[in-house]
C-alpha atoms as a PDB file:
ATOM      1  CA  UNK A   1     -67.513 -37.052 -37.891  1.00  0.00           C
ATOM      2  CA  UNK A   2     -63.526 -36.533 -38.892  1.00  0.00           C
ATOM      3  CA  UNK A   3     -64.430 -38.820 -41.770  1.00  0.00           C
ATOM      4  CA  UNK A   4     -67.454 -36.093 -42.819  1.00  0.00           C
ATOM      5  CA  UNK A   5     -65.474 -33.128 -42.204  1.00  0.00           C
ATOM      6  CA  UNK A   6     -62.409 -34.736 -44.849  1.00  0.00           C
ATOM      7  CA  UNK A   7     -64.719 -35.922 -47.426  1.00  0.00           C
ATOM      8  CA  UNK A   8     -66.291 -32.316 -47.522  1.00  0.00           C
ATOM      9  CA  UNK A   9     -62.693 -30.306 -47.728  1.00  0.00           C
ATOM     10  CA  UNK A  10     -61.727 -32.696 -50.157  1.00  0.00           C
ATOM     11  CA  UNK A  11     -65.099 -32.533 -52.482  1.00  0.00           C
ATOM     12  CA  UNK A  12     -64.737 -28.408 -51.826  1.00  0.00           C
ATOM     13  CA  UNK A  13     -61.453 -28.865 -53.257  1.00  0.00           C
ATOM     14  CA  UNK A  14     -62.760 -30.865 -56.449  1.00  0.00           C
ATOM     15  CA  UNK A  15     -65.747 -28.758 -57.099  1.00  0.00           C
ATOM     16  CA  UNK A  16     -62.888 -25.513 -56.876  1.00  0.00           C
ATOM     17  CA  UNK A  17     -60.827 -27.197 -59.625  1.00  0.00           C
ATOM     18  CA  UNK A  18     -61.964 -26.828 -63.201  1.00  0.00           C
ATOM     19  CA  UNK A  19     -60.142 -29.364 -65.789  1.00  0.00           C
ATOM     20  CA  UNK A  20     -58.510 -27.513 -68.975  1.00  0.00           C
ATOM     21  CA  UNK A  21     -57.054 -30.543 -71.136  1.00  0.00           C
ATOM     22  CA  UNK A  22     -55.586 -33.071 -68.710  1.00  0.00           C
ATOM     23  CA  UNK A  23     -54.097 -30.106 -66.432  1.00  0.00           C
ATOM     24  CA  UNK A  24     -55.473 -28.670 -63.485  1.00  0.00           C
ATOM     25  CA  UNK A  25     -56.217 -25.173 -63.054  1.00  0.00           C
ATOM     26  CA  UNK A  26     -57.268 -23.719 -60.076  1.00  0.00           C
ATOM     27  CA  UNK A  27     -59.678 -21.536 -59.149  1.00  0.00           C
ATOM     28  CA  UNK A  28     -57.454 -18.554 -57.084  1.00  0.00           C
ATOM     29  CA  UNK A  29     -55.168 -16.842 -59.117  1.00  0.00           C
ATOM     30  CA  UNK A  30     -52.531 -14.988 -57.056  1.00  0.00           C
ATOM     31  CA  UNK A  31     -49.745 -12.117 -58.315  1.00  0.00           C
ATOM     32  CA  UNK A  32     -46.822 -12.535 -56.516  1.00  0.00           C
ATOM     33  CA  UNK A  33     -43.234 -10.972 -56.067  1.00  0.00           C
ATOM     34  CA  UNK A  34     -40.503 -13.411 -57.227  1.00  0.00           C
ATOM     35  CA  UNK A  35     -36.752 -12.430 -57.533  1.00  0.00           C
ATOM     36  CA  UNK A  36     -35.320 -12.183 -61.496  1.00  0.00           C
ATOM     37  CA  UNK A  37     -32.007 -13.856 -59.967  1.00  0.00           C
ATOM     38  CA  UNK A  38     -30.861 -15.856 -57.890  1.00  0.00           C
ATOM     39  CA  UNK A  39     -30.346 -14.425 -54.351  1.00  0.00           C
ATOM     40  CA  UNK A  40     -28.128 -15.953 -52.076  1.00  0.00           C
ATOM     41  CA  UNK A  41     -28.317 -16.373 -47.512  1.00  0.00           C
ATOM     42  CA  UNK A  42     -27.147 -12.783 -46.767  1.00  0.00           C
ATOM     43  CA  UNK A  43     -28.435 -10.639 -49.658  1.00  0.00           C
ATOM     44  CA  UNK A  44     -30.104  -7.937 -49.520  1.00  0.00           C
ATOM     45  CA  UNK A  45     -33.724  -7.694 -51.263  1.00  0.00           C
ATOM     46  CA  UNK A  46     -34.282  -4.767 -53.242  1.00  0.00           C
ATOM     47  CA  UNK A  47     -37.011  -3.631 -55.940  1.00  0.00           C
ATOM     48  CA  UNK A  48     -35.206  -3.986 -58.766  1.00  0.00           C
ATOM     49  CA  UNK A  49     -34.356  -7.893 -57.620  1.00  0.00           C
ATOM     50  CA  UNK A  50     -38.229  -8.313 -57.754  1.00  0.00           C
ATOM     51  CA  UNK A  51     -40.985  -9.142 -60.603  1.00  0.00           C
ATOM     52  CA  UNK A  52     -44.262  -9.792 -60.209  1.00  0.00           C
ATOM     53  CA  UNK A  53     -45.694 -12.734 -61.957  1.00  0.00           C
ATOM     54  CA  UNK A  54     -49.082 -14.719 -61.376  1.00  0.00           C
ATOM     55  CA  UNK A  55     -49.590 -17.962 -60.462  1.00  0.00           C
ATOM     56  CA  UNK A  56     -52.724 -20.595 -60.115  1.00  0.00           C
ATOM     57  CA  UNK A  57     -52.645 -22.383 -55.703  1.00  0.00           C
ATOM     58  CA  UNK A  58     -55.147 -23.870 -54.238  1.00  0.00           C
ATOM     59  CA  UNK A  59     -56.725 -21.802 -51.410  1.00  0.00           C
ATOM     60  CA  UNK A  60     -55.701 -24.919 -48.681  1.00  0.00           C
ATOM     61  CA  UNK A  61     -52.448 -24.499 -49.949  1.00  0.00           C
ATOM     62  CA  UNK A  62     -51.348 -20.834 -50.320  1.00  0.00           C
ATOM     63  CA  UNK A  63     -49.727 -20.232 -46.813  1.00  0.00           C
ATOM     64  CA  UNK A  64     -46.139 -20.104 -46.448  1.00  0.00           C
ATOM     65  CA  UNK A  65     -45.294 -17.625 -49.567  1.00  0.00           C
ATOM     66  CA  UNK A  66     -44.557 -13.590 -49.155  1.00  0.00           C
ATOM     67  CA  UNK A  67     -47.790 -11.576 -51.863  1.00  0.00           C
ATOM     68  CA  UNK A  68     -46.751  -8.205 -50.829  1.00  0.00           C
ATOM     69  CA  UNK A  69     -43.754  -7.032 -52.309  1.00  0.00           C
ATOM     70  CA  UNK A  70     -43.395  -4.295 -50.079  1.00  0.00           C
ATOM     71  CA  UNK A  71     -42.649  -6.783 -46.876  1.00  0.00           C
ATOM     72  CA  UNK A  72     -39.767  -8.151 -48.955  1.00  0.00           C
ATOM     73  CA  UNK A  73     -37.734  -4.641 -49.270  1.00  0.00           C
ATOM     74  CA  UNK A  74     -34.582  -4.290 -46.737  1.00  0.00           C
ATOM     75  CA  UNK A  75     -34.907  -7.920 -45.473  1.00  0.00           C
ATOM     76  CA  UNK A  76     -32.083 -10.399 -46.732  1.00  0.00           C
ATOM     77  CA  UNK A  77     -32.488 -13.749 -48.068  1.00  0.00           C
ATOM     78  CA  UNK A  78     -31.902 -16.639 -45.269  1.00  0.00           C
ATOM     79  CA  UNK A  79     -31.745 -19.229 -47.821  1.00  0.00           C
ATOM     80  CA  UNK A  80     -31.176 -19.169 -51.628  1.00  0.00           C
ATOM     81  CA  UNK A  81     -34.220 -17.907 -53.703  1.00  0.00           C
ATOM     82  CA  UNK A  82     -34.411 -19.131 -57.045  1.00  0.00           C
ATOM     83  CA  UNK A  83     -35.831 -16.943 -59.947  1.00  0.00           C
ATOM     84  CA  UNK A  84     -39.044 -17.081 -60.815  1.00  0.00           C
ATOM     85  CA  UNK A  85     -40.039 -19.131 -57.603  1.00  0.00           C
ATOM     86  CA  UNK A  86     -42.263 -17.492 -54.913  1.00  0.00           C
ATOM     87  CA  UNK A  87     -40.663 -16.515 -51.322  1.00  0.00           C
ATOM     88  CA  UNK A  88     -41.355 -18.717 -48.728  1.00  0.00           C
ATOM     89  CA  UNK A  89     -42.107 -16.637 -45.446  1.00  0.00           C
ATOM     90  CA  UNK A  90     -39.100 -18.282 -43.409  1.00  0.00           C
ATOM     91  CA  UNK A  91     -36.758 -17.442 -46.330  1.00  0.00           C
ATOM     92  CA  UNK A  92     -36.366 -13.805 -45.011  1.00  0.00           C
ATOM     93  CA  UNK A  93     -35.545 -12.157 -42.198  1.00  0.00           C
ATOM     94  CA  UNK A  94     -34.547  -8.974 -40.906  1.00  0.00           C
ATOM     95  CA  UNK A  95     -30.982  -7.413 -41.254  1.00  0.00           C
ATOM     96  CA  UNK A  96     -28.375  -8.163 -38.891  1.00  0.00           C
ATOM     97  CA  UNK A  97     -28.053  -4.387 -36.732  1.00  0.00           C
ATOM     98  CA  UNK A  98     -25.285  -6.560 -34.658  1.00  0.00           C
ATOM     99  CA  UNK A  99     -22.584  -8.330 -35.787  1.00  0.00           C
ATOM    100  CA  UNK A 100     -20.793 -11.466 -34.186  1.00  0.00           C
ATOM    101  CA  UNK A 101     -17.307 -10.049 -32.460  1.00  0.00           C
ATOM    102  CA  UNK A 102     -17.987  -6.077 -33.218  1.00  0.00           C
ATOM    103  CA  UNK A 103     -18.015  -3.378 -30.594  1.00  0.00           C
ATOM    104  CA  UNK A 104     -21.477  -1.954 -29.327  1.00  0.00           C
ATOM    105  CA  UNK A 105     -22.512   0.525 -27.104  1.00  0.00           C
ATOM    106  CA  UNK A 106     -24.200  -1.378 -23.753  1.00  0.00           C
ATOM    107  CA  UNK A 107     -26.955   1.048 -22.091  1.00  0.00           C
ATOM    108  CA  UNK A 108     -28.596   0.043 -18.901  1.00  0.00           C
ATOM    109  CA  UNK A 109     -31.698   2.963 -17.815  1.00  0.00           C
ATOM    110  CA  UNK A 110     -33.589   2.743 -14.705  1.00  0.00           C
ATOM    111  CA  UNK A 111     -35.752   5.453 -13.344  1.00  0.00           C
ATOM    112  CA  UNK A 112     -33.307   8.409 -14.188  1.00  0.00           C
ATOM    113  CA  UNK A 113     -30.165   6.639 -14.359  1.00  0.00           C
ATOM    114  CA  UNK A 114     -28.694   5.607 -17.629  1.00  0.00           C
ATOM    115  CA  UNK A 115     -25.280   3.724 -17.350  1.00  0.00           C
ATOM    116  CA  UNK A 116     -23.253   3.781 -20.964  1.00  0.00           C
ATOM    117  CA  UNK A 117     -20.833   1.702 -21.595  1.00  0.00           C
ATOM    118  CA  UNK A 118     -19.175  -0.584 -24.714  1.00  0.00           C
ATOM    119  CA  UNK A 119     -18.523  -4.392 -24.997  1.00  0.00           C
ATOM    120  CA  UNK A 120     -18.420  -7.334 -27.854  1.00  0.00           C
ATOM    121  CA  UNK A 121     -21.392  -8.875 -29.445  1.00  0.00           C
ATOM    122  CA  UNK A 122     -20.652 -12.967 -28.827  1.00  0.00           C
ATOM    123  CA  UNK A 123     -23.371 -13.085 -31.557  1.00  0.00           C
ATOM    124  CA  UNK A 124     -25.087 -11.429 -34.009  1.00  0.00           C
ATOM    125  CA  UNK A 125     -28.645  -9.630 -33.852  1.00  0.00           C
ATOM    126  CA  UNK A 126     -31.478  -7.939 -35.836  1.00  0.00           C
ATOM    127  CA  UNK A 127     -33.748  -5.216 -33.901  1.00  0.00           C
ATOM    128  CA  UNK A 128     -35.260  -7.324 -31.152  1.00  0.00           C
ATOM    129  CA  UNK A 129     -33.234 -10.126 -30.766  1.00  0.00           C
ATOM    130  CA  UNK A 130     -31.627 -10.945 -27.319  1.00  0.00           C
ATOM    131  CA  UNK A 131     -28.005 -11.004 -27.642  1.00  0.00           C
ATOM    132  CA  UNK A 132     -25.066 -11.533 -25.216  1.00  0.00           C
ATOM    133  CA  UNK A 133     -22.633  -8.600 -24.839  1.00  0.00           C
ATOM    134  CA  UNK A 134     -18.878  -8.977 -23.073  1.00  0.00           C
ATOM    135  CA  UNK A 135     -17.696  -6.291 -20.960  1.00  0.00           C
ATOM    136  CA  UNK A 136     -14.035  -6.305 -21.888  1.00  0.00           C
ATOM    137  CA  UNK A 137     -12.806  -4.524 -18.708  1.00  0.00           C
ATOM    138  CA  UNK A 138     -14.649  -7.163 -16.345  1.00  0.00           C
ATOM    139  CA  UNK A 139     -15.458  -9.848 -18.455  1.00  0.00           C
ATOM    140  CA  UNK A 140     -18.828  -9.895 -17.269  1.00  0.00           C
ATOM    141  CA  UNK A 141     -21.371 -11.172 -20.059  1.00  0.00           C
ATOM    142  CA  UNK A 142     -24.842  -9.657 -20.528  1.00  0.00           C
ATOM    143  CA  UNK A 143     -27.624  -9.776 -22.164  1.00  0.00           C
ATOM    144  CA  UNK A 144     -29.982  -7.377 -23.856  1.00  0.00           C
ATOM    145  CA  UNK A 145     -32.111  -6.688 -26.805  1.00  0.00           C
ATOM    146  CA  UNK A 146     -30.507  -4.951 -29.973  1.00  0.00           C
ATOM    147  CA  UNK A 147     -32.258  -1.434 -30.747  1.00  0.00           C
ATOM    148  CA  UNK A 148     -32.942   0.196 -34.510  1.00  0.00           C
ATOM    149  CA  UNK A 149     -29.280   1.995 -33.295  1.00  0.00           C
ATOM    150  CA  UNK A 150     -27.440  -0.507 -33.035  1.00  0.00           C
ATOM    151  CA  UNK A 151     -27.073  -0.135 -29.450  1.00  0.00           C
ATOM    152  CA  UNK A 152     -27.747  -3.072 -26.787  1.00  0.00           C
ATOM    153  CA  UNK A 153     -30.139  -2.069 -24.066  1.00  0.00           C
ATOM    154  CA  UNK A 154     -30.142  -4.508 -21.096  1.00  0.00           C
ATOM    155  CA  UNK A 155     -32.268  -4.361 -18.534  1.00  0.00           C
ATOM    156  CA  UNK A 156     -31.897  -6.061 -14.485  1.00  0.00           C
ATOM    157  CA  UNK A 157     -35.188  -8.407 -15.070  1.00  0.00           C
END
């Protein structure tokens, strides 16, 4: 049955493949963003670092690349992207709200109590992330998730 089911993807795959000369070219034709220069781990991704060019990928083989330019805008590069290449999905992410070593307000809220108070990031963090905060009066460490602030709320689960 496996045997079946791998002959059939790959004659799907053959038949979706026309021949032009002695090169391949596909049958899906995709438009994708790709930077104009090279952008290093820690840039920031902006319009006018984008271009849109087209490219021929087999349908079994498209996953892992960015094709909408506006999911790229405001992230930063986690790895270096090369002109004229398309953007592999893990080579984004979102921008650090928290940095490694900086002060950051700590706010606890339960019920109707909300506790303020101000410690150092021992890492850094985008919106969401869990991160571990110092309280430099007790030396206690917590941890909490970074808000679109900046702030760390922690919680007591």
């Amino acid at each position: 049955m496996i045997r079946h089911v791998l002959w059939a993807a790959r004659l799907a795959a053959a038949i979706a493949t026309v021949m032009v000369g002695s090169r391949p070219v596909l049958a899906t034709d995709l438009t994708l963003p790709v930077p104009t220069i090279v952008l290093y781990p820690g840039d920031v991704i902006r319009d006018g670092l984008l271009v849109d060019r087209d490219f021929s990928f087999d349908p079994m083989a498209t996953g892992g690349v960015i094709g909408d330019r506006s999911v790229l805008l405001g992230k930063i590069a986690r790895r270096t992207l090369l002109p004229g290449k398309p953007i592999p999905v893990n080579g984004v992410g979102e921008p650090k709200v928290v940095s490694n070593g900086a002060q950051v307000k700590v706010v606890f809220s339960e019920g109707g109590l909300t506790i303020t108070t101000y410690g150092a990031a021992l890492q850094a963090g985008s919106v969401g992330d869990l991160v571990k905060v110092r309280n430099p009066e007790s030396g206690i460490i917590v941890t909490g998730t970074v808000q679109p602030d900046g702030s760390v709320r922690v919680s007591d689960s």
